[in-house]
PDB file of N, CA and C in Angstrom:
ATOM      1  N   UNK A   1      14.309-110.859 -18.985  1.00  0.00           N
ATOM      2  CA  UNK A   1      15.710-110.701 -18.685  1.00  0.00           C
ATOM      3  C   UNK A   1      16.463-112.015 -18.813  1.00  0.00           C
ATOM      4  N   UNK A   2      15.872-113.303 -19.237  1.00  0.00           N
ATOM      5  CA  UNK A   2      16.556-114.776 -19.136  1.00  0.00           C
ATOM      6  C   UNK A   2      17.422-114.679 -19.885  1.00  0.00           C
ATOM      7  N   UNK A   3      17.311-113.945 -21.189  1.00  0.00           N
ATOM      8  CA  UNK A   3      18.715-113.801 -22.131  1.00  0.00           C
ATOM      9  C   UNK A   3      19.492-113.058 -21.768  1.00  0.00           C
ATOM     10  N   UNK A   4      19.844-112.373 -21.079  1.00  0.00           N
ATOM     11  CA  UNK A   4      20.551-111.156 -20.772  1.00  0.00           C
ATOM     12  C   UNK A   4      21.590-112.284 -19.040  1.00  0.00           C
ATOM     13  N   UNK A   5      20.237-112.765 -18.397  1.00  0.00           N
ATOM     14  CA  UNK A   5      21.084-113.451 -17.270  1.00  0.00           C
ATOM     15  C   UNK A   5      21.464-114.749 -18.119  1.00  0.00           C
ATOM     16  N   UNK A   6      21.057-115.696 -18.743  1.00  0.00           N
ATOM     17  CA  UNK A   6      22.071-116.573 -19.371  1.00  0.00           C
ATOM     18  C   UNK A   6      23.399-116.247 -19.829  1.00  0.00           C
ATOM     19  N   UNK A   7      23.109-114.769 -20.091  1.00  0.00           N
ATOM     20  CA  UNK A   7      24.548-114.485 -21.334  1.00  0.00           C
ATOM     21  C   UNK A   7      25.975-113.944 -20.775  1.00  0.00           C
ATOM     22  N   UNK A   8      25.379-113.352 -19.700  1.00  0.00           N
ATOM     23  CA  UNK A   8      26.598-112.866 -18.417  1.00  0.00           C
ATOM     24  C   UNK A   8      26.805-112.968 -17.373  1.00  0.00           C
ATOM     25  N   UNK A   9      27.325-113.152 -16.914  1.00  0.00           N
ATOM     26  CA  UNK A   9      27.590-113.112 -14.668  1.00  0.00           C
ATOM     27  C   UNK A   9      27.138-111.528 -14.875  1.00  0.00           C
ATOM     28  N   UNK A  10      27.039-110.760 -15.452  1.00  0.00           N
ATOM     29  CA  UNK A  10      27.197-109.306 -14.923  1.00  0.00           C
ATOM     30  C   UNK A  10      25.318-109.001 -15.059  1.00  0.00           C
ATOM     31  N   UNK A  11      24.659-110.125 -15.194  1.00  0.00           N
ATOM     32  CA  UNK A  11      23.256-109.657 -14.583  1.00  0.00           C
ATOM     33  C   UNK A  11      22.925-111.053 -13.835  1.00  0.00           C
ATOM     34  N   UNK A  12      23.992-112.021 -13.398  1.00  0.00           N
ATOM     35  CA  UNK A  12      23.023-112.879 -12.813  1.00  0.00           C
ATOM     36  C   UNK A  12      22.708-112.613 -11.626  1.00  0.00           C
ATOM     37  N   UNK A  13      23.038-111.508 -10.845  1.00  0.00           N
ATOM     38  CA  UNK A  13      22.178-111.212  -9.427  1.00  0.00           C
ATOM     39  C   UNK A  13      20.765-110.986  -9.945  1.00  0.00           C
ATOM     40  N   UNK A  14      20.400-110.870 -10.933  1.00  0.00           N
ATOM     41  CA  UNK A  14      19.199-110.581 -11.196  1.00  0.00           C
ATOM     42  C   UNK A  14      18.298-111.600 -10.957  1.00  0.00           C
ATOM     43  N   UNK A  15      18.809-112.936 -11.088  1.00  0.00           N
ATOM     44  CA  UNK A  15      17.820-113.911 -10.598  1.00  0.00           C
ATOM     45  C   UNK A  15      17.580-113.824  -9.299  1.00  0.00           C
ATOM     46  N   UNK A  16      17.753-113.324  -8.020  1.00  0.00           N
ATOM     47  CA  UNK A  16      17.524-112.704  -7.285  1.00  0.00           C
ATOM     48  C   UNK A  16      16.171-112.335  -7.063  1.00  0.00           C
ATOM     49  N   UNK A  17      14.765-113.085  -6.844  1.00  0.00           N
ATOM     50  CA  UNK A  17      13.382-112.122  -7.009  1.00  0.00           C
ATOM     51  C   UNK A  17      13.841-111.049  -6.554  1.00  0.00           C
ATOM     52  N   UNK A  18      14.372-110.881  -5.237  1.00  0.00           N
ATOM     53  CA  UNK A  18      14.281-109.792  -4.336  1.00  0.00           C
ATOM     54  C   UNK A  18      15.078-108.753  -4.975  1.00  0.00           C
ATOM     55  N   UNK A  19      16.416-108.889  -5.113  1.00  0.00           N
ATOM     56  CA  UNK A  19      17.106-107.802  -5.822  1.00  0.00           C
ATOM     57  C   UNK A  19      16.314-107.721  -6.959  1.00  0.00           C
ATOM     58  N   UNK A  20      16.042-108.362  -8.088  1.00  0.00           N
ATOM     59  CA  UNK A  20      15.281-107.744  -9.096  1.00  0.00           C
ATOM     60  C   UNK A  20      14.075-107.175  -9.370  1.00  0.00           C
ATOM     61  N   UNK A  21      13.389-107.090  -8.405  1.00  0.00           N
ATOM     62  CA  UNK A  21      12.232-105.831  -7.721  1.00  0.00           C
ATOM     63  C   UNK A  21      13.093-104.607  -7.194  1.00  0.00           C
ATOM     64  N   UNK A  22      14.363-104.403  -7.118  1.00  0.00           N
ATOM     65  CA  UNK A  22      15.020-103.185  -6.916  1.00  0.00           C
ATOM     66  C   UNK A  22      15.224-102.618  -7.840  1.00  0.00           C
ATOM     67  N   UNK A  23      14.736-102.741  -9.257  1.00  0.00           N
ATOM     68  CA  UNK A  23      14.836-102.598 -10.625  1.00  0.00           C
ATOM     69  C   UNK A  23      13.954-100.539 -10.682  1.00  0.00           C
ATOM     70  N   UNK A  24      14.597 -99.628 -11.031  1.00  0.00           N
ATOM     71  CA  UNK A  24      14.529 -97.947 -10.831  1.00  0.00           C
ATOM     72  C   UNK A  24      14.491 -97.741 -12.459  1.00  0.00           C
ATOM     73  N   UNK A  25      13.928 -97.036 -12.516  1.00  0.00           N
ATOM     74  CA  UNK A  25      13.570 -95.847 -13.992  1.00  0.00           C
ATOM     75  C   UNK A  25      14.993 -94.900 -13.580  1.00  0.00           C
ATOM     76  N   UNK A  26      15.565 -95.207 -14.741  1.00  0.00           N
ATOM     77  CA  UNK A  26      16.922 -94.186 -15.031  1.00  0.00           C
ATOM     78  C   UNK A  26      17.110 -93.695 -16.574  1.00  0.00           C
ATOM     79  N   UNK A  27      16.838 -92.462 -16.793  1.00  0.00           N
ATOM     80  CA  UNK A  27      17.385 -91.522 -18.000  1.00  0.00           C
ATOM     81  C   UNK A  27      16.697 -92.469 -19.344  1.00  0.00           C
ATOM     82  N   UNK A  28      15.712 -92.923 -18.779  1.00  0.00           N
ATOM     83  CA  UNK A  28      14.596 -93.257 -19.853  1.00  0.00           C
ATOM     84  C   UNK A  28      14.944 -94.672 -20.298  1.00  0.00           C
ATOM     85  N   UNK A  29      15.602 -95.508 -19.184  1.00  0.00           N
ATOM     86  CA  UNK A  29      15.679 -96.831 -18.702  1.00  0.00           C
ATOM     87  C   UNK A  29      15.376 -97.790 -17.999  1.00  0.00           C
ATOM     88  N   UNK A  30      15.930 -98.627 -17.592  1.00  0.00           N
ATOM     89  CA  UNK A  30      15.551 -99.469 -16.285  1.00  0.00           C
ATOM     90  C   UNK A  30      17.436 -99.827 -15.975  1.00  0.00           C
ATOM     91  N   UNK A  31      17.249 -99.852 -14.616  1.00  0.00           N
ATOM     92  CA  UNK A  31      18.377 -99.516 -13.743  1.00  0.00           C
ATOM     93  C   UNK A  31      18.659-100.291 -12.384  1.00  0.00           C
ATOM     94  N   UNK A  32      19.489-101.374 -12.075  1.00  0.00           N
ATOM     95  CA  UNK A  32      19.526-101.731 -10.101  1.00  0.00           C
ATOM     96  C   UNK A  32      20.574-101.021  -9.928  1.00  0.00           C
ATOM     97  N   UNK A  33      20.680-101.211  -8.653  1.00  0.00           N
ATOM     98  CA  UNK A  33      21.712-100.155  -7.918  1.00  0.00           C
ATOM     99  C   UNK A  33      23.372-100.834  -7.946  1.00  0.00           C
ATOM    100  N   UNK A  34      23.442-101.892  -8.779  1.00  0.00           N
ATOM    101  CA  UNK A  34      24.832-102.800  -8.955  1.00  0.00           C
ATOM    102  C   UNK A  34      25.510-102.046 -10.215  1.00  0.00           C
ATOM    103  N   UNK A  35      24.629-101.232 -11.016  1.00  0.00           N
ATOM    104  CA  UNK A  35      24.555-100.440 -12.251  1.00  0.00           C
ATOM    105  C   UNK A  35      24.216-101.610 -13.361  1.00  0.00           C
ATOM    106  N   UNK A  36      23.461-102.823 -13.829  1.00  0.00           N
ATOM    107  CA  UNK A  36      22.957-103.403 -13.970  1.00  0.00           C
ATOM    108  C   UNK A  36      22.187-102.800 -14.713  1.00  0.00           C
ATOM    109  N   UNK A  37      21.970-102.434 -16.152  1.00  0.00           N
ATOM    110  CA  UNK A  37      20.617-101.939 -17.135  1.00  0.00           C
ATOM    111  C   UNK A  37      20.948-102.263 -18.379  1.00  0.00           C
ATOM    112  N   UNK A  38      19.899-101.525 -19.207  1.00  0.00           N
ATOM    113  CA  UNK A  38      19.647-101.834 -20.173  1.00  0.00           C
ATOM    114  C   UNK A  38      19.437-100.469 -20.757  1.00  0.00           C
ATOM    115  N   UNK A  39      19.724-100.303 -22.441  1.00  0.00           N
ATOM    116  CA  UNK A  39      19.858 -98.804 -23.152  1.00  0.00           C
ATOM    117  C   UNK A  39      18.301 -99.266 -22.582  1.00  0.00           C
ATOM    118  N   UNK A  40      17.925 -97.549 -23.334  1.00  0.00           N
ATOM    119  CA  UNK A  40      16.579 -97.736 -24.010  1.00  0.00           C
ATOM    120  C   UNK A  40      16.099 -97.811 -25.401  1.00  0.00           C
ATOM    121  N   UNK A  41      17.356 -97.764 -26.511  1.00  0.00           N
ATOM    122  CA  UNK A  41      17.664 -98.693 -27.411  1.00  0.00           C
ATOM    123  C   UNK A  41      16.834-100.107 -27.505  1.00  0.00           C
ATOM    124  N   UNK A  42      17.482-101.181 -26.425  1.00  0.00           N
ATOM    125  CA  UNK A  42      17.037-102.056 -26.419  1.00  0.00           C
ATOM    126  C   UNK A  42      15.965-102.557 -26.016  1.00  0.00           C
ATOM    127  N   UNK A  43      15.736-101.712 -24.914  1.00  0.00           N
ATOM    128  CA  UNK A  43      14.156-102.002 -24.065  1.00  0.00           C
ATOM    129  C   UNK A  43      12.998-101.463 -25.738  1.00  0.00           C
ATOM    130  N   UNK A  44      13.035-100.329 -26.100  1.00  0.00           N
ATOM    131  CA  UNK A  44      12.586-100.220 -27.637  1.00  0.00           C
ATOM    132  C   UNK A  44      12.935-101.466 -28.308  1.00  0.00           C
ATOM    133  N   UNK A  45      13.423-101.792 -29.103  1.00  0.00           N
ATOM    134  CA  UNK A  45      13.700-103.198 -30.133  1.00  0.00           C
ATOM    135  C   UNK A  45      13.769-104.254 -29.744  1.00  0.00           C
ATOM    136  N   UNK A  46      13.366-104.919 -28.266  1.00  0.00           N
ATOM    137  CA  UNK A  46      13.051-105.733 -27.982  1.00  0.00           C
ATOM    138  C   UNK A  46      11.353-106.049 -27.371  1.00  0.00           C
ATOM    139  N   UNK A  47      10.923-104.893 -27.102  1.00  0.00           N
ATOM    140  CA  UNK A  47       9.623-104.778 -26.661  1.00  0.00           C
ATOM    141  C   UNK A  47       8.711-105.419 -27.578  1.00  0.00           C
ATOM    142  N   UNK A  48       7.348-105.542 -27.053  1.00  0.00           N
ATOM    143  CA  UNK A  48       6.812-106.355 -27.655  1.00  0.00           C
ATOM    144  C   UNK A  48       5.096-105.816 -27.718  1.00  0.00           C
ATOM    145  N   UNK A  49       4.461-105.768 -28.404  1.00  0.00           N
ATOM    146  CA  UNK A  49       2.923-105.164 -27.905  1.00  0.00           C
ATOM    147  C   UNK A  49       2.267-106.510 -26.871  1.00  0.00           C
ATOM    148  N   UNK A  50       1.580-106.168 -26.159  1.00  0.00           N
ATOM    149  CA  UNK A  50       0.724-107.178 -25.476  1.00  0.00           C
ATOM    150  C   UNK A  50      -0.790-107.263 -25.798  1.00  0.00           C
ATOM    151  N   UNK A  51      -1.578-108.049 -26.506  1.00  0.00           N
ATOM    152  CA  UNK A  51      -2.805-107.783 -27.142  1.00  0.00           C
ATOM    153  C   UNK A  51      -3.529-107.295 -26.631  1.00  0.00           C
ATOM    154  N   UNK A  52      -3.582-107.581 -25.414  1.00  0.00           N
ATOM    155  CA  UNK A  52      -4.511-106.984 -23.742  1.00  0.00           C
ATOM    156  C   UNK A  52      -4.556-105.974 -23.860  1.00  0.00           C
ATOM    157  N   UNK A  53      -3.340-105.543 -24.157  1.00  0.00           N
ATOM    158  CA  UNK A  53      -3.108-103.949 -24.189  1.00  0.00           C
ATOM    159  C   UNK A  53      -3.829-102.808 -25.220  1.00  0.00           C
ATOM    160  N   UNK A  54      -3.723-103.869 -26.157  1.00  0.00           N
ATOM    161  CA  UNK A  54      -3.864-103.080 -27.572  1.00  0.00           C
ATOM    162  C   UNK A  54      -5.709-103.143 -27.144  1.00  0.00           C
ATOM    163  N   UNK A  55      -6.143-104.252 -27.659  1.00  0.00           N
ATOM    164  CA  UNK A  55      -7.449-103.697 -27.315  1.00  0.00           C
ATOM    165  C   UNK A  55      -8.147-103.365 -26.050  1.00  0.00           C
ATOM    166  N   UNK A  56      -7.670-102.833 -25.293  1.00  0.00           N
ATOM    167  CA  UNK A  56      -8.568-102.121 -24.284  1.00  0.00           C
ATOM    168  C   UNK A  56      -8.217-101.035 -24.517  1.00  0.00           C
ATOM    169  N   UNK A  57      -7.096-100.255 -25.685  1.00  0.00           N
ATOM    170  CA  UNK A  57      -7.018 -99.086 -25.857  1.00  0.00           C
ATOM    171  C   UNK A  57      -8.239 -98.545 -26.655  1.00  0.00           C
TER     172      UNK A  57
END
């Protein structure tokens, strides 16, 4: 999220540990309760594989 809180006041509560563990699954997103998200557009095209991941599949 460092690019997203560098780029606006409208996510820097997010540096917040605490508020940003209030972070909710919304309509196939991620969501805080300030209305604070992200499409799932972007969470897609920014994601990333994690190798860990890949091979223990």
């Amino acid at each position: 999220m460092s690019p997203y809180i560098n780029q606006s006041n409208f996510f820097k509560q997010l540096e917040d540990e605490k508020y940003f563990k209030t972070v909710r699954v919304s309509l196939g997103s991620i969501q805080w309760k300030n209305r604070q998200d992200l499409s799932p557009h972007t969470l897609y095209s920014k994601s990333k594989l994690l190798s860990s991941l890949s091979e223990s599949a």
